[in-house]
Every structure is written in C-alpha cells, then in structure tokens.
Protein backbone atom coordinates (compact mmCIF):
# COMPACT_ATOMS: atom_id res chain seq x y z
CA UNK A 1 23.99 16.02 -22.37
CA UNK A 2 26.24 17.63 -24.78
CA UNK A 3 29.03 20.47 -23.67
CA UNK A 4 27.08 23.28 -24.96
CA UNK A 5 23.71 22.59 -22.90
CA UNK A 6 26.16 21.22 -20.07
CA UNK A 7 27.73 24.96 -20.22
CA UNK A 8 24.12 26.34 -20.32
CA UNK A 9 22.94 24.25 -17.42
CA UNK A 10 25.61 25.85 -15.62
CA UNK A 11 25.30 29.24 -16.49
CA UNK A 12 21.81 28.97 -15.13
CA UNK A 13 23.17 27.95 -11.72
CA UNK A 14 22.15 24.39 -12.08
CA UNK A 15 24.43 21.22 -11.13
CA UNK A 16 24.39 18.54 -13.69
CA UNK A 17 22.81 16.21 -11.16
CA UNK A 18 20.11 18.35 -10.57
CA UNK A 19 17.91 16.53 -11.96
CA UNK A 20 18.46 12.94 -9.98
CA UNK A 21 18.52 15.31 -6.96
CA UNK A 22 14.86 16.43 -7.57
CA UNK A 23 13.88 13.13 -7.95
CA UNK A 24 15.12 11.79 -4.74
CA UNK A 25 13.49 14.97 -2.88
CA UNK A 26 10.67 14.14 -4.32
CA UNK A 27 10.68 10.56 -3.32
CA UNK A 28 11.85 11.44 0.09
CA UNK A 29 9.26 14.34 0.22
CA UNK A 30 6.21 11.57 -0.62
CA UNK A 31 8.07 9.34 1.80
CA UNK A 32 7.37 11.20 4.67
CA UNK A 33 4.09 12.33 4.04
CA UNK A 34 1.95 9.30 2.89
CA UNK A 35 1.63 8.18 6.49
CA UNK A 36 1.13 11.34 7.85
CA UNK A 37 -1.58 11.20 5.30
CA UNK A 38 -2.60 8.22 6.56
CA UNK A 39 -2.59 8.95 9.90
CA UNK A 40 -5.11 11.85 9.55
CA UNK A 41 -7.37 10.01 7.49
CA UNK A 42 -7.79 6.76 10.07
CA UNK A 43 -8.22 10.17 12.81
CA UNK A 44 -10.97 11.61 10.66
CA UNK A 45 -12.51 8.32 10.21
CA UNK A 46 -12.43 7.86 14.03
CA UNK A 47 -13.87 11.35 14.27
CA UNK A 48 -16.70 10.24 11.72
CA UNK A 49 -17.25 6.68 13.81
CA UNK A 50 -17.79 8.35 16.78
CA UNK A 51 -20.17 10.83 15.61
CA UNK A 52 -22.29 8.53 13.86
CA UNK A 53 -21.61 6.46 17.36
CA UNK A 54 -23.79 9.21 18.80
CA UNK A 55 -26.52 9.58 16.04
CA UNK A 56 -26.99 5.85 16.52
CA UNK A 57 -27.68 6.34 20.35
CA UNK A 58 -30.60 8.53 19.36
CA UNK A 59 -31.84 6.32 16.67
CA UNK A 60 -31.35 3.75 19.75
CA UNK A 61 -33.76 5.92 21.87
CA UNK A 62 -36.45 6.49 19.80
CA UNK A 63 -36.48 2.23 18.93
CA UNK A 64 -36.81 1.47 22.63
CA UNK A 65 -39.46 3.70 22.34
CA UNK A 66 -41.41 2.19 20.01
CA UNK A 67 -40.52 -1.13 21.39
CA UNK A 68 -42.25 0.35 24.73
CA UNK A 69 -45.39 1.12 22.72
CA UNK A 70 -45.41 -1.78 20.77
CA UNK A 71 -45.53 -4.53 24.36
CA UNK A 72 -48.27 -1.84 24.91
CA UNK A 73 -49.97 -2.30 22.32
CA UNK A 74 -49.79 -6.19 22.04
CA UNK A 75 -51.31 -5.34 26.13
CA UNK A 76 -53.81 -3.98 24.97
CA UNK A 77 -54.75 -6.53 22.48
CA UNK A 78 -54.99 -8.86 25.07
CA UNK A 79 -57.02 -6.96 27.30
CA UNK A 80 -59.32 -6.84 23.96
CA UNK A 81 -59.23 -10.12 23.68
CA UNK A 82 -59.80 -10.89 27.49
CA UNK A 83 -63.22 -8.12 27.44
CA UNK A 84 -64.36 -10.03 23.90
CA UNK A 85 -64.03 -13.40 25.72
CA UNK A 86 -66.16 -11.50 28.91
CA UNK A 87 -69.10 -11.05 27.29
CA UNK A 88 -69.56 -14.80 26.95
CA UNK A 89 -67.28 -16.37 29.57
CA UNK A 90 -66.93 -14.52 33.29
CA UNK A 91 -64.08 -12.92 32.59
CA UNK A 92 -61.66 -14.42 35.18
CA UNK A 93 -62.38 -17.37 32.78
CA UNK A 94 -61.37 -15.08 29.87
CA UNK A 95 -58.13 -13.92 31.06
CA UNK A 96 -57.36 -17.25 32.16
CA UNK A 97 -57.65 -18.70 28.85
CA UNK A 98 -55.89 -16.11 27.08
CA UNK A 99 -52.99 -16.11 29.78
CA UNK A 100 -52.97 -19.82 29.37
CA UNK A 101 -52.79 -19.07 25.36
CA UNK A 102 -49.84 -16.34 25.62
CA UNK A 103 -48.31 -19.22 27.71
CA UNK A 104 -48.47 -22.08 25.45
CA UNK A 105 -47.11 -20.11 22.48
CA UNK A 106 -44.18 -18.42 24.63
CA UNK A 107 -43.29 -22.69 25.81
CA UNK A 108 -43.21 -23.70 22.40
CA UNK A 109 -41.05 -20.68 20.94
CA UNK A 110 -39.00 -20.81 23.98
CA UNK A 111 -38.41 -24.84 23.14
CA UNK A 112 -37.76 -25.01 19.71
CA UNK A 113 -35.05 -22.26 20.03
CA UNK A 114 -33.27 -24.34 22.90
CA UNK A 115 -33.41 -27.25 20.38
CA UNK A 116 -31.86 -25.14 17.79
CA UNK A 117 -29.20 -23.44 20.39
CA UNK A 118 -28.14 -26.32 21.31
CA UNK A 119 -28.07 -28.05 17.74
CA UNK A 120 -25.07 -24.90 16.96
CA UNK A 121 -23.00 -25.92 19.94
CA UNK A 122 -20.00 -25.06 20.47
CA UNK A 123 -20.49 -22.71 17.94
CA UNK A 124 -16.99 -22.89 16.65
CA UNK A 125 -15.73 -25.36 14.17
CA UNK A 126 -14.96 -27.47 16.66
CA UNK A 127 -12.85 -30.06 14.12
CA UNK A 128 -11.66 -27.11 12.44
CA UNK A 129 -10.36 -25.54 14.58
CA UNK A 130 -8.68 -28.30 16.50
CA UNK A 131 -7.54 -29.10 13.34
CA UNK A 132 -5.58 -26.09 12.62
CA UNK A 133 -4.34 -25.71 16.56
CA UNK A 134 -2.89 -29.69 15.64
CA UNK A 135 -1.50 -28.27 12.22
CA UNK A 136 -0.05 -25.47 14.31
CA UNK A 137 1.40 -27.82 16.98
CA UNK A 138 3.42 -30.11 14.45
CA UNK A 139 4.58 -27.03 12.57
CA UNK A 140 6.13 -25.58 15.64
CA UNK A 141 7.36 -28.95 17.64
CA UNK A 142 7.02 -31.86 14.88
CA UNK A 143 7.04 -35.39 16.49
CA UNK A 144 7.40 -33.78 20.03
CA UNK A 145 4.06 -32.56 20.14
CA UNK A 146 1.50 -33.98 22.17
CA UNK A 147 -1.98 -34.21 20.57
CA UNK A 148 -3.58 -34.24 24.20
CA UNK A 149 -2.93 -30.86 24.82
CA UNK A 150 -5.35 -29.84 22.62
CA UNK A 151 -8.16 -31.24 25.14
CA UNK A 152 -7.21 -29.26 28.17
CA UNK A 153 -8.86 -30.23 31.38
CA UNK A 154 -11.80 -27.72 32.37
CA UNK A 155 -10.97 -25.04 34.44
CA UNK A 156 -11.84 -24.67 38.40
CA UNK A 157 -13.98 -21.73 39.64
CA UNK A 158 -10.75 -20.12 41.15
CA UNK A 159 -8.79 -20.60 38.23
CA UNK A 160 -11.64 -19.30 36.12
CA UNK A 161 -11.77 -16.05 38.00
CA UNK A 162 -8.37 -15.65 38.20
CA UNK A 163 -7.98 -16.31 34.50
CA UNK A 164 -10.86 -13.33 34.27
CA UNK A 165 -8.96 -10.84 36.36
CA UNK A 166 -6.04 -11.36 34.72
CA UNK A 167 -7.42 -10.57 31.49
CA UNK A 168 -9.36 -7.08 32.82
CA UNK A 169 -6.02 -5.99 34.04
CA UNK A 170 -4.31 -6.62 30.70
CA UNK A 171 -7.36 -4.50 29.42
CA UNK A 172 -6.68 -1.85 31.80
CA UNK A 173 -3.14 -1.68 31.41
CA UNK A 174 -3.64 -1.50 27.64
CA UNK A 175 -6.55 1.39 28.03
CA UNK A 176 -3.56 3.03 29.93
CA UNK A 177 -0.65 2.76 27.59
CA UNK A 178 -3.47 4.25 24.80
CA UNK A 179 -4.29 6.88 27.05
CA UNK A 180 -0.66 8.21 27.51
CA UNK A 181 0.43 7.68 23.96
CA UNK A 182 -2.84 9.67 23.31
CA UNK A 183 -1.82 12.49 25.62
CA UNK A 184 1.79 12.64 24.61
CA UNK A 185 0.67 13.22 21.12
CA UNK A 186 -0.91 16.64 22.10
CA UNK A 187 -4.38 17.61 22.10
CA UNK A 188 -6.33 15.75 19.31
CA UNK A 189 -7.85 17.73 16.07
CA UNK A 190 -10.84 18.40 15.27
CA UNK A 191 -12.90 17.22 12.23
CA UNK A 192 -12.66 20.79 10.55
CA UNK A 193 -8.87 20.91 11.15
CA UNK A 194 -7.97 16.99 9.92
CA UNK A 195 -10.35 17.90 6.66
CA UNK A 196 -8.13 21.28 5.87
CA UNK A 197 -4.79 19.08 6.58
CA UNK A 198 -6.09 16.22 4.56
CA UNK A 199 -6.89 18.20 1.64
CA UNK A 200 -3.59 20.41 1.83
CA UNK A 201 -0.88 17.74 2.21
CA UNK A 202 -3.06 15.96 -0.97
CA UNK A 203 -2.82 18.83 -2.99
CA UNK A 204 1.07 18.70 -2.20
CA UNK A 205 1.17 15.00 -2.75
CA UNK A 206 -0.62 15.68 -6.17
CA UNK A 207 1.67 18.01 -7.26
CA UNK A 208 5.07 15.73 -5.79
CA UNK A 209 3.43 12.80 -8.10
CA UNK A 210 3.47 15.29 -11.18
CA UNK A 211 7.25 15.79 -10.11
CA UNK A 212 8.12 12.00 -10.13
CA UNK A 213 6.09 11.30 -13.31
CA UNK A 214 7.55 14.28 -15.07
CA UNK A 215 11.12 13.26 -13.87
CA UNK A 216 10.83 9.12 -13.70
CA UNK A 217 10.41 9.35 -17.47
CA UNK A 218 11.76 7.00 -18.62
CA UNK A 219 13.01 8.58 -22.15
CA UNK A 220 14.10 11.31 -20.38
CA UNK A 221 16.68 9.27 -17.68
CA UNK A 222 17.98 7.44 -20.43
CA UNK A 223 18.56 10.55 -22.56
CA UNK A 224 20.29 12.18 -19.98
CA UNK A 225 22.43 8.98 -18.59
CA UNK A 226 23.35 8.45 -22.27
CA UNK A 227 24.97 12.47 -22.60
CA UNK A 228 26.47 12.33 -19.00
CA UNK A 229 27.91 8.72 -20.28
CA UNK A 230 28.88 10.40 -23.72
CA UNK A 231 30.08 13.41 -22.28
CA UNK A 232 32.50 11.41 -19.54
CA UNK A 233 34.15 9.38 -22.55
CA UNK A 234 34.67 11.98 -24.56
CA UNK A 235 36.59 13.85 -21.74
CA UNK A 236 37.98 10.45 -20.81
CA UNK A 237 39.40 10.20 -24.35
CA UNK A 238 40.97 13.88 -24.43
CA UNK A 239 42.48 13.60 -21.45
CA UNK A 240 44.47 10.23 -22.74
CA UNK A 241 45.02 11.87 -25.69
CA UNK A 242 46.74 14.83 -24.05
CA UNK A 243 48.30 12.61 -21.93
CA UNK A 244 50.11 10.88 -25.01
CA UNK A 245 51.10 13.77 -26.66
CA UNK A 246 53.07 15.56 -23.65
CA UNK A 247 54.79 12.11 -22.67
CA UNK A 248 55.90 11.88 -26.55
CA UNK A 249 57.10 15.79 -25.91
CA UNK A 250 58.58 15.02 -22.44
CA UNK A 251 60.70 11.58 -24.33
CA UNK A 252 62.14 14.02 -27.42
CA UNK A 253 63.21 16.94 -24.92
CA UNK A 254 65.08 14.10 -22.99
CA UNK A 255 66.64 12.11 -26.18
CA UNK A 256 67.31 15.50 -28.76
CA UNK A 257 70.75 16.07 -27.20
CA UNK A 258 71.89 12.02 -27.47
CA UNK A 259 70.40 12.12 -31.14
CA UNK A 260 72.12 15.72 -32.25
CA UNK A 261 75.40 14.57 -30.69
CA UNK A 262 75.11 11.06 -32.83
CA UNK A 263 73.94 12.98 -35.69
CA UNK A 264 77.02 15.32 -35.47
CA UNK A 265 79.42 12.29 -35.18
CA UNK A 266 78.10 10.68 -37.95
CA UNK A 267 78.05 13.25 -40.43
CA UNK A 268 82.02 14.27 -39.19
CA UNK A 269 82.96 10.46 -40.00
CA UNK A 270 81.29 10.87 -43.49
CA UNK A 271 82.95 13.62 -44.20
CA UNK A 272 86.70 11.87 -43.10
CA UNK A 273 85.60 8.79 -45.28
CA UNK A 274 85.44 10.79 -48.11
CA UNK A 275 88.41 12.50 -47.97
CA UNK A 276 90.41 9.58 -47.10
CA UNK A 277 88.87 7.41 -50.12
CA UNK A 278 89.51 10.89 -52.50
CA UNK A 279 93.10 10.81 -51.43
C-alpha cells in the first residue's frame, strides 16, 4: 500500500488493518454459526422423523387391516374347500382332511425354519468377534492378558435380572438427563420456525462466504502484505536516515569551537613563521 492510498484509506476513516480485521470477523462470524446451523437442521430433521413416525402408524393401521381380511379370506377358502370336499365326503370327514392338510404344511414350514434358525446361531461372528475382543485385550494389557476371559461363565437367573435392572435404570436415568437438558433449553420450535431460521442464518452464511472469498484472495493479501512491508521499510529507512544526519549535526555543534580555536592557532603561527624567516 503506497503513502498516497495509505493517506486515502485514512481519510475515509479506515485503519490500515481493516482489512485482516474483516476477515477474522468473518471467520469468527461463520464460527459461531455453522453449528447453530447445524443444530437446527438435526431439530428439523427430528421434526420431519417424527412426523413421518406418525404417517407410518396410519399406513401401519390400514396393513393390519388388510392382514385381518386377508386370514379371512384364506378362512374362507378353507371353508370352500371343506363344503367342496362335503358334497362327496360327510363333511366332518372334509374338514378333517383339510385341517389335517393346513397342519402338515404349517409342521413342515415351522421345521425347516428351526433348521435354518438354528443353522445362523449365534448370529454374531462368533470368531470374529472374539477375535477382535482378543486383539483388543493384547492391545490394552499385552502378555498380561488372559485369553479365558473371553469365555465368561453363563450367568445365574439372579444375576441375569439384576444385570437387566441395572441396565433399565441406566435407561431411565439417561431418558432423565435428556429430559432436563431438553427443558433447560426452552420450549422447542416448531417446523415453520426452524425452516425460517434455517433459511435466514444461510442466507447470512452465504453472504459471510462471499466476504472470506472476496477477502482470502490470495493476490489481494499478498498485494497488500507486500505495500504494508514496502511502506514499513521505507519509513524504516527515513527514519535512519534522519537519524544520521542530526547525530552528524549534533558531533559538528560539539567539535566547531575545538576546530576554530586550532584553526586560529594555526594560521597565527603561520603568520610568525613568516615574519621570522623574512627577517
């Protein structure tokens, strides 16, 4: 920055670091909003789950529904069946053959997916995972650690249903702690009023990015480092300069009397040699 636009900058009422100031407001500006940005969104989204949470109930409702009519109408098929069989068989017989039908069908489904249940169990990676639990144990105790306590031995019923309580009153306790942090916040918005913050603090975020990009160039820093760097030499270099020239003053106005008085003697013993050597 040269003196003349450093003396127009500051005519204007602007500080020559103006423009690093701006930046860093900026920065600090898009500091502090991005999470609240971000904190509204994941609360609109919430919104969004839980009203889709309660579309999905009535999509749930009119499923079981049709499930109802459907194990009606497979009923009905049967009775079909049973009155078709009736006209040739009595039709205890008939129903008793179809029963015994539905029955053999619902044994062999009901088999083959035990068989296939059981084929997935545990249905973990069992090696896997005790794998990465031994991995684990190493990487925390080394040689100290103790391979059989991978294999822990099976819980009584006591134990089991203390181990259960335990974990609903962790649950509870952490519904809690969300409840109060909830309420201390203040009374939650509303989908209307997150959608009108979201979209003001982006427009402000939009036009804080424009800031940065328009002062993070890159041309433009270096320009202006270069001038201040320029500018601060230059003045560095007067002020030495001035510096010299008064201490040279300050030396003569101290010495000028020694020098006239020498300059005085001298020319008075010239003047005696010259007579003398005349003589």
């Amino acid at each position: 920055m040269t003196d003349v636009q450093k003396d127009a900058h500051i005519a204007a009422g602007e500080h020559p670091n103006a423009q690093s100031s701006v930046l860093i407001d900026a920065v600090k500006t898009s500091l502090r909003l991005v999470p609240r940005q971000l904190n509204d969104e994941i609360a609109l989204a919430k919104l969004e789950f839980g009203d889709k949470k309660s579309r999905v109930g009535g999509v749930a409702v009119f499923a079981a529904v049709a499930v109802v009519f459907i194990a009606l109408l497979v009923i009905a098929l049967v009775v079909a069946a049973i009155a078709g069989l009736g006209t040739v068989l009595p039709l205890w017989l008939s129903a008793l053959i179809v029963s015994a039908g539905l029955l053999i069908i619902i044994g062999i489904s009901a088999l083959v997916a035990y068989k296939k249940f059981k084929s997935l169990l545990p249905l973990l990676p069992e090696h896997a995972w005790r794998g990465i639990r031994h991995d684990l144990g190493i990487v925390k105790e080394g040689r100290d650690f103790d391979p059989a306590t991978l294999d822990p031995a099976p819980l009584t019923r006591e134990e089991k249903k203390a181990a259960k309580e335990e974990a609903e009153a962790a649950k509870a306790r952490a519904a809690a702690e969300r409840a109060a942090k909830d309420a201390e916040g203040g009374p939650k918005a509303t989908t209307e009023e997150l959608i009108k913050r979201t979209t003001a603090r982006r427009e402000h975020l939009l036009s804080l990015r424009e800031d940065l990009v328009s002062e993070a160039d890159v041309k433009k820093q270096a320009t202006y480092f270069i001038d201040t760097a320029k500018t601060r030499a230059k003045e560095s270099v007067n002020q030495a300069a001035s510096g010299a020239v008064g201490q040279a003053l300050d030396t003569v106005k101290e010495r000028w009397k020694p020098l006239a008085v020498l300059a005085v003697s001298a020319t008075a013993c010239v003047l005696l040699l010259r007579k003398l050597v005349k003589k």
